[in-house]
PDB file of N, CA and C in Angstrom:
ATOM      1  N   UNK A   1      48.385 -89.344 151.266  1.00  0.00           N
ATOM      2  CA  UNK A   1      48.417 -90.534 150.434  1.00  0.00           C
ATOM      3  C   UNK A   1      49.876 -90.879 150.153  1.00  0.00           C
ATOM      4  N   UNK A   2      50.175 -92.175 150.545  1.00  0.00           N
ATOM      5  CA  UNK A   2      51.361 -93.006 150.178  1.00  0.00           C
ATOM      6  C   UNK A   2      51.702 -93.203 148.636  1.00  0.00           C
ATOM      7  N   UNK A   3      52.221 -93.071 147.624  1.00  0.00           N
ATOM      8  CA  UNK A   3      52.524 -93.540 146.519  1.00  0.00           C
ATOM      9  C   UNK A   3      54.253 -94.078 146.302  1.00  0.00           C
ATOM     10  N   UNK A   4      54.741 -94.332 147.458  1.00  0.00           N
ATOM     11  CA  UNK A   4      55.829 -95.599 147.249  1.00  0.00           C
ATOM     12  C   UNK A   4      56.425 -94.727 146.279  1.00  0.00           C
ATOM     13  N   UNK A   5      56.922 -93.542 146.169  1.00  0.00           N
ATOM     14  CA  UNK A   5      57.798 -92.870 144.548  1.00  0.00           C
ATOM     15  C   UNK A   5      59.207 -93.041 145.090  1.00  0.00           C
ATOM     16  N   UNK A   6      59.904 -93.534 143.987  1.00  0.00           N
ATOM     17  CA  UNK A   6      61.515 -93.780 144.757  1.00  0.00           C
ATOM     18  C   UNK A   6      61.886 -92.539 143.506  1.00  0.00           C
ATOM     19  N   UNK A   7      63.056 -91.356 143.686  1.00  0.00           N
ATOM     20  CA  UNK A   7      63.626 -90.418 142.906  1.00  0.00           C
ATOM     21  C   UNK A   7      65.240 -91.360 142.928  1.00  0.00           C
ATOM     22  N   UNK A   8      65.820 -90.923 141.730  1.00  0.00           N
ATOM     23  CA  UNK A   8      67.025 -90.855 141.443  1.00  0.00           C
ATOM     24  C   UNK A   8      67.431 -89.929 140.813  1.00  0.00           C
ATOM     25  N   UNK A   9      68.827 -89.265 140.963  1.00  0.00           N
ATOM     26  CA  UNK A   9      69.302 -88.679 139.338  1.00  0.00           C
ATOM     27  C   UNK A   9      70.551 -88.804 139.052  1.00  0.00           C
ATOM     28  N   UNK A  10      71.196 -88.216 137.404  1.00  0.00           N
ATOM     29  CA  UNK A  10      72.954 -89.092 137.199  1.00  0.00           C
ATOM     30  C   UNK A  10      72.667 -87.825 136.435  1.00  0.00           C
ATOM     31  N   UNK A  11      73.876 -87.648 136.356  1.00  0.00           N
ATOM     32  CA  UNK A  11      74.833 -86.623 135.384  1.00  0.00           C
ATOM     33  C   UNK A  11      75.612 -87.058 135.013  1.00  0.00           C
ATOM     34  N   UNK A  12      76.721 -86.355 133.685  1.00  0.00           N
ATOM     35  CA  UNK A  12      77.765 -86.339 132.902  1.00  0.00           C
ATOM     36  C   UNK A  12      79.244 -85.850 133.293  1.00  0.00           C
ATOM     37  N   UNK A  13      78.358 -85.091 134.428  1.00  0.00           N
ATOM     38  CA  UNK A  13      79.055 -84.052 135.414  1.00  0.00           C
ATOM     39  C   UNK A  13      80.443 -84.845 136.080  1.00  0.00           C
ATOM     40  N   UNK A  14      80.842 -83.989 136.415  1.00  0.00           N
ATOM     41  CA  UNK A  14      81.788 -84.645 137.377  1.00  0.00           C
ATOM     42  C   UNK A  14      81.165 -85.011 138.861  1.00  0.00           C
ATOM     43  N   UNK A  15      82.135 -86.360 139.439  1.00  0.00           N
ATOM     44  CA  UNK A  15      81.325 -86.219 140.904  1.00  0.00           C
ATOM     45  C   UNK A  15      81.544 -84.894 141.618  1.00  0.00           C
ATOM     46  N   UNK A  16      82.733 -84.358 141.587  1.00  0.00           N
ATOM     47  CA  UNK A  16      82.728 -83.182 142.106  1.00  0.00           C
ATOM     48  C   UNK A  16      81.672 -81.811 142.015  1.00  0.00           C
ATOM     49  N   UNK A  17      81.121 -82.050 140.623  1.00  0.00           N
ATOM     50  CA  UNK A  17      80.186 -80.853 140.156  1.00  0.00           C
ATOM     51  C   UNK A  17      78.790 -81.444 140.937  1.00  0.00           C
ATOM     52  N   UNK A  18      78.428 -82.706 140.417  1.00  0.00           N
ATOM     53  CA  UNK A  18      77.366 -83.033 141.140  1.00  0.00           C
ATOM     54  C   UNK A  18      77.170 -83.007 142.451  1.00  0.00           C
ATOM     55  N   UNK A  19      78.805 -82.905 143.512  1.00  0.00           N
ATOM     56  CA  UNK A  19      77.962 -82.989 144.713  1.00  0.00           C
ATOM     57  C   UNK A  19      78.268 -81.781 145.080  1.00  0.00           C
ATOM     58  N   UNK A  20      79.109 -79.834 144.877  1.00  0.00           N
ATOM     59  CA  UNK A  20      77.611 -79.118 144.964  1.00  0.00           C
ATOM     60  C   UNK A  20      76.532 -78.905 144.668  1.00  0.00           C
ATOM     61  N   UNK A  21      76.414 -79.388 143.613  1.00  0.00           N
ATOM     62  CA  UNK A  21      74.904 -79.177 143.060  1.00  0.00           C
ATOM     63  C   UNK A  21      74.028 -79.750 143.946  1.00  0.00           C
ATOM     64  N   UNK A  22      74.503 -80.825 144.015  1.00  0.00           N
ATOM     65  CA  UNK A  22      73.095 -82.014 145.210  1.00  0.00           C
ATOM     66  C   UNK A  22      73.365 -80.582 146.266  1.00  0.00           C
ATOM     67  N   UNK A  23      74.386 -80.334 147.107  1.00  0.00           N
ATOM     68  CA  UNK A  23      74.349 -79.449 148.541  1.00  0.00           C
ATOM     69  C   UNK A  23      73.311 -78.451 148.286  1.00  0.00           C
ATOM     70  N   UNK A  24      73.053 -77.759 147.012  1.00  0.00           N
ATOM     71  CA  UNK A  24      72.397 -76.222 146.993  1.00  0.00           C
ATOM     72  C   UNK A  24      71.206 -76.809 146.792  1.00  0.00           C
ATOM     73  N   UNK A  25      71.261 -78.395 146.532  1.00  0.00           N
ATOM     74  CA  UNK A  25      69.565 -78.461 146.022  1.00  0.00           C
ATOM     75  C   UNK A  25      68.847 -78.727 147.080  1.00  0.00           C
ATOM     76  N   UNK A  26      69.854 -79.587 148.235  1.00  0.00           N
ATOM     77  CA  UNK A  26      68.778 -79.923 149.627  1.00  0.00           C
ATOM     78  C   UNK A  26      68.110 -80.838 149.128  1.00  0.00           C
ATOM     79  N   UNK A  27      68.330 -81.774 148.201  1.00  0.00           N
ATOM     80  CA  UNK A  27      67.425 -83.067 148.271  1.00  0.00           C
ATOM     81  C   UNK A  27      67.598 -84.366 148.618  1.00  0.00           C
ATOM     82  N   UNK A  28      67.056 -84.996 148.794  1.00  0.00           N
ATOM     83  CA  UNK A  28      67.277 -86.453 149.381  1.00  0.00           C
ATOM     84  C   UNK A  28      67.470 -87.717 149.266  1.00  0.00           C
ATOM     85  N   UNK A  29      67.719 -87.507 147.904  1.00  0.00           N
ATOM     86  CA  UNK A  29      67.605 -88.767 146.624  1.00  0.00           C
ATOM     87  C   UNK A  29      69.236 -88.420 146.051  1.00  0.00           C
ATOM     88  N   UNK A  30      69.413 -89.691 145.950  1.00  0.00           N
ATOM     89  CA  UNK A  30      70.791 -89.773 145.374  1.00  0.00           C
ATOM     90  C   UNK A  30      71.164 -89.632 144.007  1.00  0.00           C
ATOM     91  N   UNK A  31      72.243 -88.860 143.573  1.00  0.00           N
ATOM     92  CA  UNK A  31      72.185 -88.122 141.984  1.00  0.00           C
ATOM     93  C   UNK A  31      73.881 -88.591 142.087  1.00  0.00           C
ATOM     94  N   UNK A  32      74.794 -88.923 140.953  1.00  0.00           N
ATOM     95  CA  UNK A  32      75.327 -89.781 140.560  1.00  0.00           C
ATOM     96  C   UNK A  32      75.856 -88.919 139.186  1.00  0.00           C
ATOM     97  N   UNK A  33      77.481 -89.390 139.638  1.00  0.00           N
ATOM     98  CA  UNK A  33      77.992 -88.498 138.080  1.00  0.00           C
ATOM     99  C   UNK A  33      78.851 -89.113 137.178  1.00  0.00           C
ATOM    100  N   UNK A  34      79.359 -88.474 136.578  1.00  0.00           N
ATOM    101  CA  UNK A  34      80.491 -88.850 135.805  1.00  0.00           C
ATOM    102  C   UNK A  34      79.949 -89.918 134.685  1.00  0.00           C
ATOM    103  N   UNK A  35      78.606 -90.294 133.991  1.00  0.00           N
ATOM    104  CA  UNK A  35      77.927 -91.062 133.532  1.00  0.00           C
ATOM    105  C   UNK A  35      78.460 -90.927 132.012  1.00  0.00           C
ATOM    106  N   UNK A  36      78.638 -91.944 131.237  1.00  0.00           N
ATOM    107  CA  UNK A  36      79.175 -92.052 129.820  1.00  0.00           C
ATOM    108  C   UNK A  36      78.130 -91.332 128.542  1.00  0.00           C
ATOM    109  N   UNK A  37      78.143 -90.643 128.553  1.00  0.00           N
ATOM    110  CA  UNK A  37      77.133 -89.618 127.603  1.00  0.00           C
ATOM    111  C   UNK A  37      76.804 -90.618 126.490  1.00  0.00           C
ATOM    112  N   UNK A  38      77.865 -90.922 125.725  1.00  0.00           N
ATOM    113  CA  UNK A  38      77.857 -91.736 124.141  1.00  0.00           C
ATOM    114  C   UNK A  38      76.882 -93.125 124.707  1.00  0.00           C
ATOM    115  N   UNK A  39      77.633 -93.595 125.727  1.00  0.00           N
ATOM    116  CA  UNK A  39      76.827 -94.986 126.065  1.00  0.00           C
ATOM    117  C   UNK A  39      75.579 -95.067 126.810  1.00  0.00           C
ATOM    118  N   UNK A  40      75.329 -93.880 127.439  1.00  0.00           N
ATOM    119  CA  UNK A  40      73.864 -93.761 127.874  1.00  0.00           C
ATOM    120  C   UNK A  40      72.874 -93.777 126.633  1.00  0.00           C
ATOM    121  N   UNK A  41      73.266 -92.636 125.893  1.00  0.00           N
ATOM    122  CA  UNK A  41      72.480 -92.364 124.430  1.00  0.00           C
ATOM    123  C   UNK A  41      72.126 -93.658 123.891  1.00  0.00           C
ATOM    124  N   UNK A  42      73.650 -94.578 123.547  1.00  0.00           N
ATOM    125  CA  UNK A  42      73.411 -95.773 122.554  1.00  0.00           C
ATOM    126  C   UNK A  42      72.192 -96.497 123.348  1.00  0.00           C
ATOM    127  N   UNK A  43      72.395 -96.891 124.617  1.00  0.00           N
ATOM    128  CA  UNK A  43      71.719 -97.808 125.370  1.00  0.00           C
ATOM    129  C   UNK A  43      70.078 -97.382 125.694  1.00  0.00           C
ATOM    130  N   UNK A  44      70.142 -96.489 125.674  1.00  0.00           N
ATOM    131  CA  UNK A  44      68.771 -95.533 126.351  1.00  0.00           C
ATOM    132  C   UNK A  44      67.741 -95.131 125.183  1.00  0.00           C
ATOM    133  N   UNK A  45      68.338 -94.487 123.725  1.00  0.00           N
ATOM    134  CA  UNK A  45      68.141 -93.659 122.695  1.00  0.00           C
ATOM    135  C   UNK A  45      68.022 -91.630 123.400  1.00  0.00           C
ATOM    136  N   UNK A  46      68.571 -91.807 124.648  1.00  0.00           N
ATOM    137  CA  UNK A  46      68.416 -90.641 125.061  1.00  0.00           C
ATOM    138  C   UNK A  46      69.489 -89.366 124.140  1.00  0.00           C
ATOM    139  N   UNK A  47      68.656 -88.331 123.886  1.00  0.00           N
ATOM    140  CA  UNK A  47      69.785 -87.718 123.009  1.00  0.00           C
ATOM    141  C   UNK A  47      70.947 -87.063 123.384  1.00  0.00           C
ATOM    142  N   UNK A  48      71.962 -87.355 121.942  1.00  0.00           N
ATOM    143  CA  UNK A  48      73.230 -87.031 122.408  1.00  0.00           C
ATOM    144  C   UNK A  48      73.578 -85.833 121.645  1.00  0.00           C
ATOM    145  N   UNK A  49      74.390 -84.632 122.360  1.00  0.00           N
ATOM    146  CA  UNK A  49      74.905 -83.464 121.818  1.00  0.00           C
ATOM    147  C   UNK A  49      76.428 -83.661 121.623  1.00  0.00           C
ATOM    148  N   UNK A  50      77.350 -83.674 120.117  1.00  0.00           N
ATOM    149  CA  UNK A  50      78.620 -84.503 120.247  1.00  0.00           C
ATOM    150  C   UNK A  50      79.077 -82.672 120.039  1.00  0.00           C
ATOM    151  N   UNK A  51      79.921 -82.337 119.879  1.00  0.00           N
ATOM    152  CA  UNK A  51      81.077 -81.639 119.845  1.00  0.00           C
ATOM    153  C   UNK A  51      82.065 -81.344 120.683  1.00  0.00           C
ATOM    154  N   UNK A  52      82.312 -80.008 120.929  1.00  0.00           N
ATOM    155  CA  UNK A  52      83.821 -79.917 122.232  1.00  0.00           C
ATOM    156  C   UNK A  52      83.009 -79.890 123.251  1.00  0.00           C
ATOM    157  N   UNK A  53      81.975 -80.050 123.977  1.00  0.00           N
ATOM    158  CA  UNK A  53      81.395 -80.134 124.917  1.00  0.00           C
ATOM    159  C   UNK A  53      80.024 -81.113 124.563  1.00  0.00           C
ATOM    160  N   UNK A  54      80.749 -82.333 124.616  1.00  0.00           N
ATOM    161  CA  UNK A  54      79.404 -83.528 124.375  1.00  0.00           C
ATOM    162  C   UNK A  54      78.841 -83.753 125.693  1.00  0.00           C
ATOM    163  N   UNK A  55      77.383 -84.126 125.565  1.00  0.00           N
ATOM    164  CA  UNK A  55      76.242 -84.101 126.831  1.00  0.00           C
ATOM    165  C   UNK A  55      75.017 -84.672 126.248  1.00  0.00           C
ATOM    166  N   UNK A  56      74.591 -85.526 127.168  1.00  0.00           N
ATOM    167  CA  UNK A  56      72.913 -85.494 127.438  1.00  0.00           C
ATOM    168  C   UNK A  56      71.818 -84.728 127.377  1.00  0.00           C
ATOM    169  N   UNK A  57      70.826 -84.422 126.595  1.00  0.00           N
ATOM    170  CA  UNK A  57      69.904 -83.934 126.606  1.00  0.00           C
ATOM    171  C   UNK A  57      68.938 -84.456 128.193  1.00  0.00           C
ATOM    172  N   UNK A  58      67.846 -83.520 128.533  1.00  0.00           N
ATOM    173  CA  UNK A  58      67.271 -83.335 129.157  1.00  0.00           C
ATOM    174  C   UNK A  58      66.404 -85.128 129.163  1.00  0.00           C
ATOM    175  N   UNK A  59      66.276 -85.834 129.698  1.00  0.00           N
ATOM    176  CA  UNK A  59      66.007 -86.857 129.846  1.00  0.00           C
ATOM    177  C   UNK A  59      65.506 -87.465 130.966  1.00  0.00           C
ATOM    178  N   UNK A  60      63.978 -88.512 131.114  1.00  0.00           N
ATOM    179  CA  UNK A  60      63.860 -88.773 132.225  1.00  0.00           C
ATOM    180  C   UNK A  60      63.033 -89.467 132.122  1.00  0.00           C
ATOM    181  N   UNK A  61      63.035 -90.792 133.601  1.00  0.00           N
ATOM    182  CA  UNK A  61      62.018 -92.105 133.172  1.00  0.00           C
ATOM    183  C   UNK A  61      61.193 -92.212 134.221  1.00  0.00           C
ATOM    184  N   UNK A  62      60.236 -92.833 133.841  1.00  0.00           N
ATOM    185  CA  UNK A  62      59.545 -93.343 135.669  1.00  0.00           C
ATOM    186  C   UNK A  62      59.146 -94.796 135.158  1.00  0.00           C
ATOM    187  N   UNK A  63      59.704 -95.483 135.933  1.00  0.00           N
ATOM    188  CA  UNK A  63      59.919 -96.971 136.031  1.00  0.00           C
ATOM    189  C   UNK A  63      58.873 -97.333 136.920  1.00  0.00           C
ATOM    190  N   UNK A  64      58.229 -98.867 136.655  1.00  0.00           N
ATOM    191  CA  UNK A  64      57.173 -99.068 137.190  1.00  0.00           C
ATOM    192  C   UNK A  64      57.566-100.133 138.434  1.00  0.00           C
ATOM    193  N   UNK A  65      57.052-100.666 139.409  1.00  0.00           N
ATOM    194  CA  UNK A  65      57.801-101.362 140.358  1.00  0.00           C
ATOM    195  C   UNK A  65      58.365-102.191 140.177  1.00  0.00           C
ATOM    196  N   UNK A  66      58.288-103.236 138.593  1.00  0.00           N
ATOM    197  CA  UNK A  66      59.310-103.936 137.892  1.00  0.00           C
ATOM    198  C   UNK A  66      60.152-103.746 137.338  1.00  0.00           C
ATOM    199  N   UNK A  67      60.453-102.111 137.252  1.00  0.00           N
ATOM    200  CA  UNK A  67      62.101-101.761 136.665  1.00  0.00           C
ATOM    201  C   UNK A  67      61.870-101.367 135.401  1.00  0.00           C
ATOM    202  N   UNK A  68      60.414-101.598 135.042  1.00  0.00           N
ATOM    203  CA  UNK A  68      60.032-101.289 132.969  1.00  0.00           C
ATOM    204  C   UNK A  68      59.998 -99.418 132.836  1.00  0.00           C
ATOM    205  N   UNK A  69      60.514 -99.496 131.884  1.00  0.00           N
ATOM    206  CA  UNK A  69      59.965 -97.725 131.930  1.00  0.00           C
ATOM    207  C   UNK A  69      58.149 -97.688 131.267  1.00  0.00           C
ATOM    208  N   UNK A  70      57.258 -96.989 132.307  1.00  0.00           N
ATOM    209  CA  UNK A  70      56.386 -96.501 132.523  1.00  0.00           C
ATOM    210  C   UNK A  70      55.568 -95.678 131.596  1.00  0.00           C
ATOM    211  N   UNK A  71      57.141 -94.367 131.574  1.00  0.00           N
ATOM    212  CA  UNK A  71      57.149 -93.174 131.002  1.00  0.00           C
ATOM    213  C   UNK A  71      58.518 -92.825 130.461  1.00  0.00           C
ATOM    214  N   UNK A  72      58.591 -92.069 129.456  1.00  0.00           N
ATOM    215  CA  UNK A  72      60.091 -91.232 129.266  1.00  0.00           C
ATOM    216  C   UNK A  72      59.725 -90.246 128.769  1.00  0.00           C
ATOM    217  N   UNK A  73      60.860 -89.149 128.798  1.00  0.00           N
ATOM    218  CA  UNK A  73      60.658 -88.168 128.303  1.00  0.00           C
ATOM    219  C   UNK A  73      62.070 -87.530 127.256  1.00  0.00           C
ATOM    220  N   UNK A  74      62.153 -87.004 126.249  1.00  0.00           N
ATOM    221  CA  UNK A  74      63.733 -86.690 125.676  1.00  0.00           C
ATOM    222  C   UNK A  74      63.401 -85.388 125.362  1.00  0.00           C
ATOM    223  N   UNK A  75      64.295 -84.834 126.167  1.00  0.00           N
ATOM    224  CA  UNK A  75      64.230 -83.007 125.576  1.00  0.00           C
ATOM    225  C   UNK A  75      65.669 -82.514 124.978  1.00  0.00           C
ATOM    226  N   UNK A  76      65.312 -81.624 123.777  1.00  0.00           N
ATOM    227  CA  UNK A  76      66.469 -81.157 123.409  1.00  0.00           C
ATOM    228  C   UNK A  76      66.620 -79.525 123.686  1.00  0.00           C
ATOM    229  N   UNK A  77      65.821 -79.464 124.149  1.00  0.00           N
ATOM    230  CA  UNK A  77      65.696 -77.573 124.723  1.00  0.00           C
ATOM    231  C   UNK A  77      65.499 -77.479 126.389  1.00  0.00           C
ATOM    232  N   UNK A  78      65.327 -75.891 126.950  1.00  0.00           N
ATOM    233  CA  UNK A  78      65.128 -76.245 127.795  1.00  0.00           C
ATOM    234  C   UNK A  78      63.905 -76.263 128.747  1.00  0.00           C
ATOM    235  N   UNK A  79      62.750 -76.502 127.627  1.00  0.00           N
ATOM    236  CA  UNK A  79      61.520 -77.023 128.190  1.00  0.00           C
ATOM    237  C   UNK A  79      61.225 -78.506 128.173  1.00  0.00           C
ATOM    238  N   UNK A  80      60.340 -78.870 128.772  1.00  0.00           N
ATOM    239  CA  UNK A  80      60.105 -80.809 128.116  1.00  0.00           C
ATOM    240  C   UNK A  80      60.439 -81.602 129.522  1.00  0.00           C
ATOM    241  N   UNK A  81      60.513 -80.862 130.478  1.00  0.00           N
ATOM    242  CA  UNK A  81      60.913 -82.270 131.492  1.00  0.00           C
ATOM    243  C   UNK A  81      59.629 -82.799 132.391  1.00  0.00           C
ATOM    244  N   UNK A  82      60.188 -83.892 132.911  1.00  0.00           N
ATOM    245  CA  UNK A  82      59.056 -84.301 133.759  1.00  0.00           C
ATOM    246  C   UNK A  82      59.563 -83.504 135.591  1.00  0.00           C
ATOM    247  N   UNK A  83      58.106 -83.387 136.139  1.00  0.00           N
ATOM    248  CA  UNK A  83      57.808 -82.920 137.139  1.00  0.00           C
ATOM    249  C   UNK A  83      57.103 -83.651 137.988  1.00  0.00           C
ATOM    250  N   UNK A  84      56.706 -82.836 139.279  1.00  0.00           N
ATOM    251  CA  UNK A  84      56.822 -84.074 140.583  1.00  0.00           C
ATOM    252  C   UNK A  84      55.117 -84.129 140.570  1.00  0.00           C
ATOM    253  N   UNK A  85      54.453 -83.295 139.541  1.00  0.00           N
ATOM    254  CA  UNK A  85      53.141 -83.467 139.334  1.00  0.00           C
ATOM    255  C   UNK A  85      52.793 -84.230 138.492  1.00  0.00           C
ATOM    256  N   UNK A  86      53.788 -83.952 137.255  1.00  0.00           N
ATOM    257  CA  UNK A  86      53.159 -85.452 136.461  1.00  0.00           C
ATOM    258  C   UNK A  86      53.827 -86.259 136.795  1.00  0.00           C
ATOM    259  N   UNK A  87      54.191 -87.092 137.520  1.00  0.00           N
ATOM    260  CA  UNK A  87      55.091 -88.475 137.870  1.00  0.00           C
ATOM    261  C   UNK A  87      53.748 -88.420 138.698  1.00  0.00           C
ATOM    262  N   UNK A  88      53.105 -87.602 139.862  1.00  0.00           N
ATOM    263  CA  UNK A  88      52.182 -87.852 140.448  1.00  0.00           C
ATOM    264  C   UNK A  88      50.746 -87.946 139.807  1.00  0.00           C
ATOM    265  N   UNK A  89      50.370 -87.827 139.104  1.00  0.00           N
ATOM    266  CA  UNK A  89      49.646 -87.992 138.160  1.00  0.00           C
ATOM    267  C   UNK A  89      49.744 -89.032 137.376  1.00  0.00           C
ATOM    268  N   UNK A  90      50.503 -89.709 136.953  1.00  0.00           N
ATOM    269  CA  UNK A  90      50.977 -90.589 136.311  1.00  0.00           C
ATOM    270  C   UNK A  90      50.989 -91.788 136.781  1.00  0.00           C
ATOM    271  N   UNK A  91      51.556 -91.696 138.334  1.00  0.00           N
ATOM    272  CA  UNK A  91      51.434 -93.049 139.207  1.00  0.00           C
ATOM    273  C   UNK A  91      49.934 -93.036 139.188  1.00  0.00           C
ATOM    274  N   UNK A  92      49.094 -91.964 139.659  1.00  0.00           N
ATOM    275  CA  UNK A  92      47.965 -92.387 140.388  1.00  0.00           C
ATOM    276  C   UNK A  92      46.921 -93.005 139.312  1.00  0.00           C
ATOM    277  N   UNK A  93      46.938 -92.448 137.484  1.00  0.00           N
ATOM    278  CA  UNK A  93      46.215 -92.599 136.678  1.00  0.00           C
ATOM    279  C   UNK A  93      46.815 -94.696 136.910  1.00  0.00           C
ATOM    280  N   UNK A  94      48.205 -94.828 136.582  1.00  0.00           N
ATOM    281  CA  UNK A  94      48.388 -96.361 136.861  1.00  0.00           C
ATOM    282  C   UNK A  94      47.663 -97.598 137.649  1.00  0.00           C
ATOM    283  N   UNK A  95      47.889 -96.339 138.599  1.00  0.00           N
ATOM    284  CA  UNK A  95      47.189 -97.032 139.981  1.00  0.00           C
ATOM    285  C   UNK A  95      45.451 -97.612 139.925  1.00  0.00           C
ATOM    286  N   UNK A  96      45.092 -96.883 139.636  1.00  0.00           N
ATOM    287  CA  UNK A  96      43.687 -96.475 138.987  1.00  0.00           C
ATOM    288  C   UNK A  96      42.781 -97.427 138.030  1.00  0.00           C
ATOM    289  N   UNK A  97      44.246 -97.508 136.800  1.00  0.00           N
ATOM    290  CA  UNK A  97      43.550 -98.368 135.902  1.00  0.00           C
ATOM    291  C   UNK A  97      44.052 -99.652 136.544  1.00  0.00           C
ATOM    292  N   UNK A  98      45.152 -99.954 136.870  1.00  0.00           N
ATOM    293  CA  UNK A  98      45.208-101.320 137.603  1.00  0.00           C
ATOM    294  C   UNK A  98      43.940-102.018 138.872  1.00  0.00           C
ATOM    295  N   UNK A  99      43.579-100.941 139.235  1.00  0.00           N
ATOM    296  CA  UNK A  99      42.450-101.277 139.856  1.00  0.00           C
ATOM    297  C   UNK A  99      41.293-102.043 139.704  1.00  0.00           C
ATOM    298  N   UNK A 100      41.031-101.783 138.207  1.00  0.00           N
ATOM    299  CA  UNK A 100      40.458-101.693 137.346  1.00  0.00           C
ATOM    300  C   UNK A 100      38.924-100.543 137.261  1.00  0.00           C
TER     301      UNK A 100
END
């Protein structure tokens, strides 16, 4: 079964950090760094960790084929993220009720 899923991901990271990371991960979707922590947060409400090492919390959307977010998720630990089962699950329940 086809479900059309497009992946992205961005970090805070440096491009340099992000692109070993992409090498060890072997994936195929483009991940993106150096992203403004303070201005993601303001813009997003995604949470922000400020001190000598300010960062992004665990964060993540699935956008519907119009660009709306779908779903989100905001984690401040390190459980809470989304996975390639519920995004799959998620499309297909969409899919489903759009059907009607």
């Amino acid at each position: 079964m086809e479900l059309g899923i497009k992946v992205a991901a961005a970090s805070v990271d440096s491009v340099e950090s992000v692109a070993k990371l992409r090498e060890g991960l072997y994936v195929g979707f483009p991940i993106w760094g150096e992203l403004d922590a303070l201005a993601v947060s303001a813009d997003t409400g995604a949470p922000y960790q400020a001190g000598d090492r300010p960062f992004l919390h665990g964060t993540g959307w699935l956008l519907n084929p119009d660009g709306n977010i779908s779903q989100s998720l905001y984690s401040t630990g390190p459980i809470g993220r989304l996975t390639a089962s519920d995004i799959i699950r998620k499309v297909m329940f969409e899919e489903k009720m759009a059907a009607g």
